[in-house]
PDB file of N, CA and C in Angstrom:
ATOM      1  N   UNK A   1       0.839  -1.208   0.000  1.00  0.00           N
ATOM      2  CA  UNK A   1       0.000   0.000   0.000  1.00  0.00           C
ATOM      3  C   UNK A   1       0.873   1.256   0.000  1.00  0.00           C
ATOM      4  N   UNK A   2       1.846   1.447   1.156  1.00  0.00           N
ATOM      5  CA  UNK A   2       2.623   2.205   0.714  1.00  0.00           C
ATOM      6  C   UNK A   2       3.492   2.314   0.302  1.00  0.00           C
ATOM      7  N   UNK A   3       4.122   1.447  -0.985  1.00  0.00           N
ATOM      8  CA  UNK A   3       5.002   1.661  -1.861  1.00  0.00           C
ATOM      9  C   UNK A   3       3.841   1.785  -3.477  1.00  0.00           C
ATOM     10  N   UNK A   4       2.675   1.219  -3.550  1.00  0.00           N
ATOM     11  CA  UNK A   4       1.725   2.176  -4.577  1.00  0.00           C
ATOM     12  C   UNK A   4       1.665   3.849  -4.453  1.00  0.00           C
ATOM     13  N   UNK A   5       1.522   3.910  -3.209  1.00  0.00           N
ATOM     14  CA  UNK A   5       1.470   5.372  -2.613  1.00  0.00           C
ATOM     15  C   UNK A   5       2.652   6.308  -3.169  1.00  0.00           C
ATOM     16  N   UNK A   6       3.804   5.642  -3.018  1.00  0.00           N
ATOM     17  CA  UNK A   6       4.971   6.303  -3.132  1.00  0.00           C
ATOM     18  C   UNK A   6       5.369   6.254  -4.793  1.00  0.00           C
ATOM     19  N   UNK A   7       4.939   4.983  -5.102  1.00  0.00           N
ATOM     20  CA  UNK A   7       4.679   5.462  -6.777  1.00  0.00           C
ATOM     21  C   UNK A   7       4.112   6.536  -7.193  1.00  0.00           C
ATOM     22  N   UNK A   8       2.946   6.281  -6.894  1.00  0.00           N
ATOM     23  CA  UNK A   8       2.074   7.583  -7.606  1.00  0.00           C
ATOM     24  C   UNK A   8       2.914   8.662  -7.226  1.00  0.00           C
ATOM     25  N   UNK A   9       3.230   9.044  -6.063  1.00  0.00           N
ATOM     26  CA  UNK A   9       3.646   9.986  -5.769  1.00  0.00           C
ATOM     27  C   UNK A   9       5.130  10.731  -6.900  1.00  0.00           C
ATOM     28  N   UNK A  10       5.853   9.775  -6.608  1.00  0.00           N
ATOM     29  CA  UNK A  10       7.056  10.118  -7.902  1.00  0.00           C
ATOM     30  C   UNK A  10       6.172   9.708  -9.198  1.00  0.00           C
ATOM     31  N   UNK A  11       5.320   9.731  -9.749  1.00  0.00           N
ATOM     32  CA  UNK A  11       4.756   9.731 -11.329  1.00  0.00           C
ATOM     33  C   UNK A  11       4.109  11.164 -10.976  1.00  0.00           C
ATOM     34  N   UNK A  12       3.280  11.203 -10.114  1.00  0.00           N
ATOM     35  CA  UNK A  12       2.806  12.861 -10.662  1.00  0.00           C
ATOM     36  C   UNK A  12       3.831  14.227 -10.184  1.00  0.00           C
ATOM     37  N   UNK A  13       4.690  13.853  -9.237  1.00  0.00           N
ATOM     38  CA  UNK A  13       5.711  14.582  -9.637  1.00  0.00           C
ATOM     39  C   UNK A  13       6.708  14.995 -10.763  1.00  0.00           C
ATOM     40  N   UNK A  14       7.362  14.503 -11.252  1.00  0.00           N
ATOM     41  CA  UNK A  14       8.004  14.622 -12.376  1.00  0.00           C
ATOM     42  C   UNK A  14       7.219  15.576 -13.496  1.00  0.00           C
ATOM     43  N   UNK A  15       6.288  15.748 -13.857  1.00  0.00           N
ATOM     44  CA  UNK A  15       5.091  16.404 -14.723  1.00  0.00           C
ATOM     45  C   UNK A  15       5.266  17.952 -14.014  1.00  0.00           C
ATOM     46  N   UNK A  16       4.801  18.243 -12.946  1.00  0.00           N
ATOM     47  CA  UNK A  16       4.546  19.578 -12.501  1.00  0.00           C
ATOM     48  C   UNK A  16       5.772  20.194 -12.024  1.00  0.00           C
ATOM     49  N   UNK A  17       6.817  19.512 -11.685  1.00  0.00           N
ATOM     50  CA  UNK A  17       8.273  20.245 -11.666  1.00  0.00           C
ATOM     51  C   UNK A  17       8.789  20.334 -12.603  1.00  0.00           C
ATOM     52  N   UNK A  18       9.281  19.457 -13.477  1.00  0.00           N
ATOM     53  CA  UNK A  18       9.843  19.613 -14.408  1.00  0.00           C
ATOM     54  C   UNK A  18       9.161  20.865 -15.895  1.00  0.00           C
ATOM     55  N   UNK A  19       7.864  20.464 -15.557  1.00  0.00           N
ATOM     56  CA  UNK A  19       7.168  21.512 -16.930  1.00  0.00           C
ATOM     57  C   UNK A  19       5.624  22.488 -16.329  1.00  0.00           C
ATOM     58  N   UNK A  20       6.522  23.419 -15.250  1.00  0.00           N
ATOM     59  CA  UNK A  20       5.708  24.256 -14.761  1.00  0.00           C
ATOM     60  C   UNK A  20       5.682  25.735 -15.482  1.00  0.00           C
ATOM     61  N   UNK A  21       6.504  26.251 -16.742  1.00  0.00           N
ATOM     62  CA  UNK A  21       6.396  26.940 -17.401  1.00  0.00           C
ATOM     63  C   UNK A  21       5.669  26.477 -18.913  1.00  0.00           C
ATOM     64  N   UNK A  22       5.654  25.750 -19.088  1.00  0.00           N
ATOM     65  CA  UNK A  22       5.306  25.182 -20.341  1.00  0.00           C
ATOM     66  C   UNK A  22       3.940  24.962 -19.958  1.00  0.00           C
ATOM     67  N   UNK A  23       3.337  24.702 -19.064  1.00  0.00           N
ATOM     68  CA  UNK A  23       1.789  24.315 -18.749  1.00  0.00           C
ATOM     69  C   UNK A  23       1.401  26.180 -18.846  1.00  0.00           C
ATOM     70  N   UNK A  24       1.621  26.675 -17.844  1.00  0.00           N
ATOM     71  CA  UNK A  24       1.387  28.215 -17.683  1.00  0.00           C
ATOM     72  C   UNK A  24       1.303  28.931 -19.481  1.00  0.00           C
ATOM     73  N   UNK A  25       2.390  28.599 -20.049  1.00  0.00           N
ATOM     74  CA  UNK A  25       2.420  29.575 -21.127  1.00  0.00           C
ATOM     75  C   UNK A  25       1.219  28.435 -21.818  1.00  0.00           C
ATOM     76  N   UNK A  26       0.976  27.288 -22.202  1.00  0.00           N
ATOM     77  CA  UNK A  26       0.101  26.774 -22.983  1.00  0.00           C
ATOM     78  C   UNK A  26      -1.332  27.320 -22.196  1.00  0.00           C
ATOM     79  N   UNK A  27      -1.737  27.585 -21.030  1.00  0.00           N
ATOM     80  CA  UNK A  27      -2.917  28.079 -20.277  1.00  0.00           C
ATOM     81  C   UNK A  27      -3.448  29.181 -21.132  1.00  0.00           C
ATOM     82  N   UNK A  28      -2.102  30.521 -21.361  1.00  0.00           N
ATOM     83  CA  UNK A  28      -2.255  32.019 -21.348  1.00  0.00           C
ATOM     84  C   UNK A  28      -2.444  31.949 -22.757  1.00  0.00           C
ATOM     85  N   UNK A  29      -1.614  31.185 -23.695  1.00  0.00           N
ATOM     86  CA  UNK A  29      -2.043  30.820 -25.027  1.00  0.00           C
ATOM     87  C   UNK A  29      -3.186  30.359 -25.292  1.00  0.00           C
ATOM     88  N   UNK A  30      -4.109  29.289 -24.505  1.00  0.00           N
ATOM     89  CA  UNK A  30      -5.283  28.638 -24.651  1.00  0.00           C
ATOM     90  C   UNK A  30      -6.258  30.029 -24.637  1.00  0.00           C
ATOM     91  N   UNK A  31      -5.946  30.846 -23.544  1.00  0.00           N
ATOM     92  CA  UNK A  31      -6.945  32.056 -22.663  1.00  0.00           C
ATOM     93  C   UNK A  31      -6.728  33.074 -24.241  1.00  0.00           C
ATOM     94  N   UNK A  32      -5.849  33.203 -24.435  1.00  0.00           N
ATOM     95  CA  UNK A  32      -5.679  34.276 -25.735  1.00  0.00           C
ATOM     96  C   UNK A  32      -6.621  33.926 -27.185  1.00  0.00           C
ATOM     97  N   UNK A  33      -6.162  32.881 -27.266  1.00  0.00           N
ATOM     98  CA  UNK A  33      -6.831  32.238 -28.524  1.00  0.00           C
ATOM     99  C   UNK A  33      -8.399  32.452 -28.268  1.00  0.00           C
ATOM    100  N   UNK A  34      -9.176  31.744 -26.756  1.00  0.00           N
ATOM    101  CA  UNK A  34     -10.125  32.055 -26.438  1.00  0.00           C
ATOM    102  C   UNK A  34     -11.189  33.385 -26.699  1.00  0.00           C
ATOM    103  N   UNK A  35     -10.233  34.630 -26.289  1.00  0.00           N
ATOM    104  CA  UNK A  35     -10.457  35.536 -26.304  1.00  0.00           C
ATOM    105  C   UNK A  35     -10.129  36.159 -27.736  1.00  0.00           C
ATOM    106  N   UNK A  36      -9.715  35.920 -28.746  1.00  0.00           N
ATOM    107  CA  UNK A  36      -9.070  36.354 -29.761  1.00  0.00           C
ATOM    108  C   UNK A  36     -10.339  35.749 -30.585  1.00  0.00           C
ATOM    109  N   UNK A  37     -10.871  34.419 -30.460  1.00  0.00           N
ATOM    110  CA  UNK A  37     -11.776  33.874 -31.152  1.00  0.00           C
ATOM    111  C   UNK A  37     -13.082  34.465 -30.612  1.00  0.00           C
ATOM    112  N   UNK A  38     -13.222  34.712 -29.601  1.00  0.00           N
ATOM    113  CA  UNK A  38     -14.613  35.446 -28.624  1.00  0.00           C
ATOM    114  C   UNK A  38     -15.047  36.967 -29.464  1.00  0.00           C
ATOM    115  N   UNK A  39     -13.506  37.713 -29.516  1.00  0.00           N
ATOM    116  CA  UNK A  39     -13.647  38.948 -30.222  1.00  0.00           C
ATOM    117  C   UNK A  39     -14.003  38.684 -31.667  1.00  0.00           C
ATOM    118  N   UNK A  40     -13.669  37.880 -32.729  1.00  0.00           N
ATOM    119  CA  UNK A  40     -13.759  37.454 -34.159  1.00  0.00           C
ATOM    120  C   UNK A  40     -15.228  37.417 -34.003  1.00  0.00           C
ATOM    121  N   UNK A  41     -15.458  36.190 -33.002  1.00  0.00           N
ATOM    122  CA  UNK A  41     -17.446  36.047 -33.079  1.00  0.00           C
ATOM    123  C   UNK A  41     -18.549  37.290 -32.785  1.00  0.00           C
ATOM    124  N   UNK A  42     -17.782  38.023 -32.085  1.00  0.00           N
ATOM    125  CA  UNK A  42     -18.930  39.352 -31.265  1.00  0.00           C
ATOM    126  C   UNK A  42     -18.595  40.229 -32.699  1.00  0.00           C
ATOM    127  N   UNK A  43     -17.930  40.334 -33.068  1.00  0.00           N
ATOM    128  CA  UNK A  43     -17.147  41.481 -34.411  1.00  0.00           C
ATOM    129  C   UNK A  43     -18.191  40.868 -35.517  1.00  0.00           C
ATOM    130  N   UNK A  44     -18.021  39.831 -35.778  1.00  0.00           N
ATOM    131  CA  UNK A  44     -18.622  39.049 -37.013  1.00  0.00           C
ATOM    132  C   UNK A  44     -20.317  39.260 -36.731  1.00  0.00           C
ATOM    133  N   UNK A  45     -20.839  38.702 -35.814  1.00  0.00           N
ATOM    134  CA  UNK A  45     -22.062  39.208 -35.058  1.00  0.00           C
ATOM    135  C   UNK A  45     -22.502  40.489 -34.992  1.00  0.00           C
ATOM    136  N   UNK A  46     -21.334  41.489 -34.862  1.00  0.00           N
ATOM    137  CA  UNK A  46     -21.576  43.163 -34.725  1.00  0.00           C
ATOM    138  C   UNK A  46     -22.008  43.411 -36.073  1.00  0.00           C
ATOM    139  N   UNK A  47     -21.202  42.922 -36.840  1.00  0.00           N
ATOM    140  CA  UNK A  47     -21.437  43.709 -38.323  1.00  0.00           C
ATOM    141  C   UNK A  47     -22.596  43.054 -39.077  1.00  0.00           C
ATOM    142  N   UNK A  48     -22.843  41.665 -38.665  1.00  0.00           N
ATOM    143  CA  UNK A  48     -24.040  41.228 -39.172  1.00  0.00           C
ATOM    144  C   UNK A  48     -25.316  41.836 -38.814  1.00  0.00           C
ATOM    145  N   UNK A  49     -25.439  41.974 -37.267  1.00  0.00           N
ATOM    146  CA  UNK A  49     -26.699  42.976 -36.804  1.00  0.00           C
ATOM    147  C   UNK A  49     -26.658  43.981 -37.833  1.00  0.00           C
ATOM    148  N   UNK A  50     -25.342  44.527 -37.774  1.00  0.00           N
ATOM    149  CA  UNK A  50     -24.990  46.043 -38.052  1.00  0.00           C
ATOM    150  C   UNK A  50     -25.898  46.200 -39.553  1.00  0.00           C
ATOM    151  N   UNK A  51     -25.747  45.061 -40.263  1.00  0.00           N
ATOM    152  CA  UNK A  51     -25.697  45.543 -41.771  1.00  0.00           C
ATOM    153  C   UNK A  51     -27.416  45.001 -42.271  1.00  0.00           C
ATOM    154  N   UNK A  52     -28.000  43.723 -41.183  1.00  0.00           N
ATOM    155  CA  UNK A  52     -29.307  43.342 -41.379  1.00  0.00           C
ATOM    156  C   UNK A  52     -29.976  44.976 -40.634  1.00  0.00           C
ATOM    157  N   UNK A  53     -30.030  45.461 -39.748  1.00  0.00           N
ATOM    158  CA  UNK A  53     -30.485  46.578 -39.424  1.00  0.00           C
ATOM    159  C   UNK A  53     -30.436  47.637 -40.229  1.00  0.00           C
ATOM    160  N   UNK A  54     -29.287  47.779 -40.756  1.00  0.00           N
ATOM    161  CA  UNK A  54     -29.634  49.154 -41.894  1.00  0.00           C
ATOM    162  C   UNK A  54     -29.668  48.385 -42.897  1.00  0.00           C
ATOM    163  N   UNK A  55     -29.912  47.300 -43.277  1.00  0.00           N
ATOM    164  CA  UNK A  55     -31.303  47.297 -44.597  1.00  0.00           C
ATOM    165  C   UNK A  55     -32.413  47.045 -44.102  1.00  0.00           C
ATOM    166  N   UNK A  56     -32.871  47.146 -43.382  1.00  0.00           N
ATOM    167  CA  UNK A  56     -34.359  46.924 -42.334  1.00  0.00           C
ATOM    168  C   UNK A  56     -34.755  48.058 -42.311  1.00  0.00           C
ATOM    169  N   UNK A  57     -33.907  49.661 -41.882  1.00  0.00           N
ATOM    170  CA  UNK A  57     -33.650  50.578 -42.115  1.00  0.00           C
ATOM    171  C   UNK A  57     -33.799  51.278 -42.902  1.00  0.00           C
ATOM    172  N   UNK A  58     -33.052  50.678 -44.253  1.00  0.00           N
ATOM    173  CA  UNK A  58     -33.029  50.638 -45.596  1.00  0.00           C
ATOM    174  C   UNK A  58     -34.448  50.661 -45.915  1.00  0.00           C
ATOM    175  N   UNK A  59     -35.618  49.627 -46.056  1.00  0.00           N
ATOM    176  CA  UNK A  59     -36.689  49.287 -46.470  1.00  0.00           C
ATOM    177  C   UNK A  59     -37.689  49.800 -45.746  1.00  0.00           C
ATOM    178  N   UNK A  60     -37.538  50.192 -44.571  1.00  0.00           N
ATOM    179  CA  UNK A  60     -38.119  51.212 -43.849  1.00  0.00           C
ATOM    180  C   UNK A  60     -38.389  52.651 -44.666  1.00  0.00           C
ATOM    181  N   UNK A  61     -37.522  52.836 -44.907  1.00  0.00           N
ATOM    182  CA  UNK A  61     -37.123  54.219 -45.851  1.00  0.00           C
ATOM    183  C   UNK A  61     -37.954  54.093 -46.901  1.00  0.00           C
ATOM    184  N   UNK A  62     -37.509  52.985 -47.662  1.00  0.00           N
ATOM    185  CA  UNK A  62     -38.078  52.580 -48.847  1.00  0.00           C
ATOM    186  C   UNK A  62     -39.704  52.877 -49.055  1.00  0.00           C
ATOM    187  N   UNK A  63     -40.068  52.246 -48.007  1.00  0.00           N
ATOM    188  CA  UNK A  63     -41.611  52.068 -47.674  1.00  0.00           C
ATOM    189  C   UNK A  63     -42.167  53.454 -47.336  1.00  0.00           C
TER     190      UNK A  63
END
């Protein structure tokens, strides 16, 4: 029991010491992309309202 114990223990060590910058920068990269793709969708969305409204606008006029 406790030499399973002490396994696990040295297997999930090795991971978080050895590559505690490399997790962090893949996080802030994940969070960027996130946000980089969040802004593309609200932008893409903005201009679609944007452009169905002034021809709604448009035909408003029209009428």
């Amino acid at each position: 029991m406790a030499t399973s114990s002490h396994g696990r223990k040295t297997l999930g060590r090795p991971s978080s010491v050895m590559h505690p910058l490399p997790r962090h920068l893949l996080m802030v990269i994940q969070r960027n992309q996130l946000w980089y793709i969040l802004r593309r969708i609200h932008h893409k969305t903005a201009t679609y309202l944007k452009r169905q409204f002034l021809s709604f606008d448009r035909a408003r006029l029209l009428c």
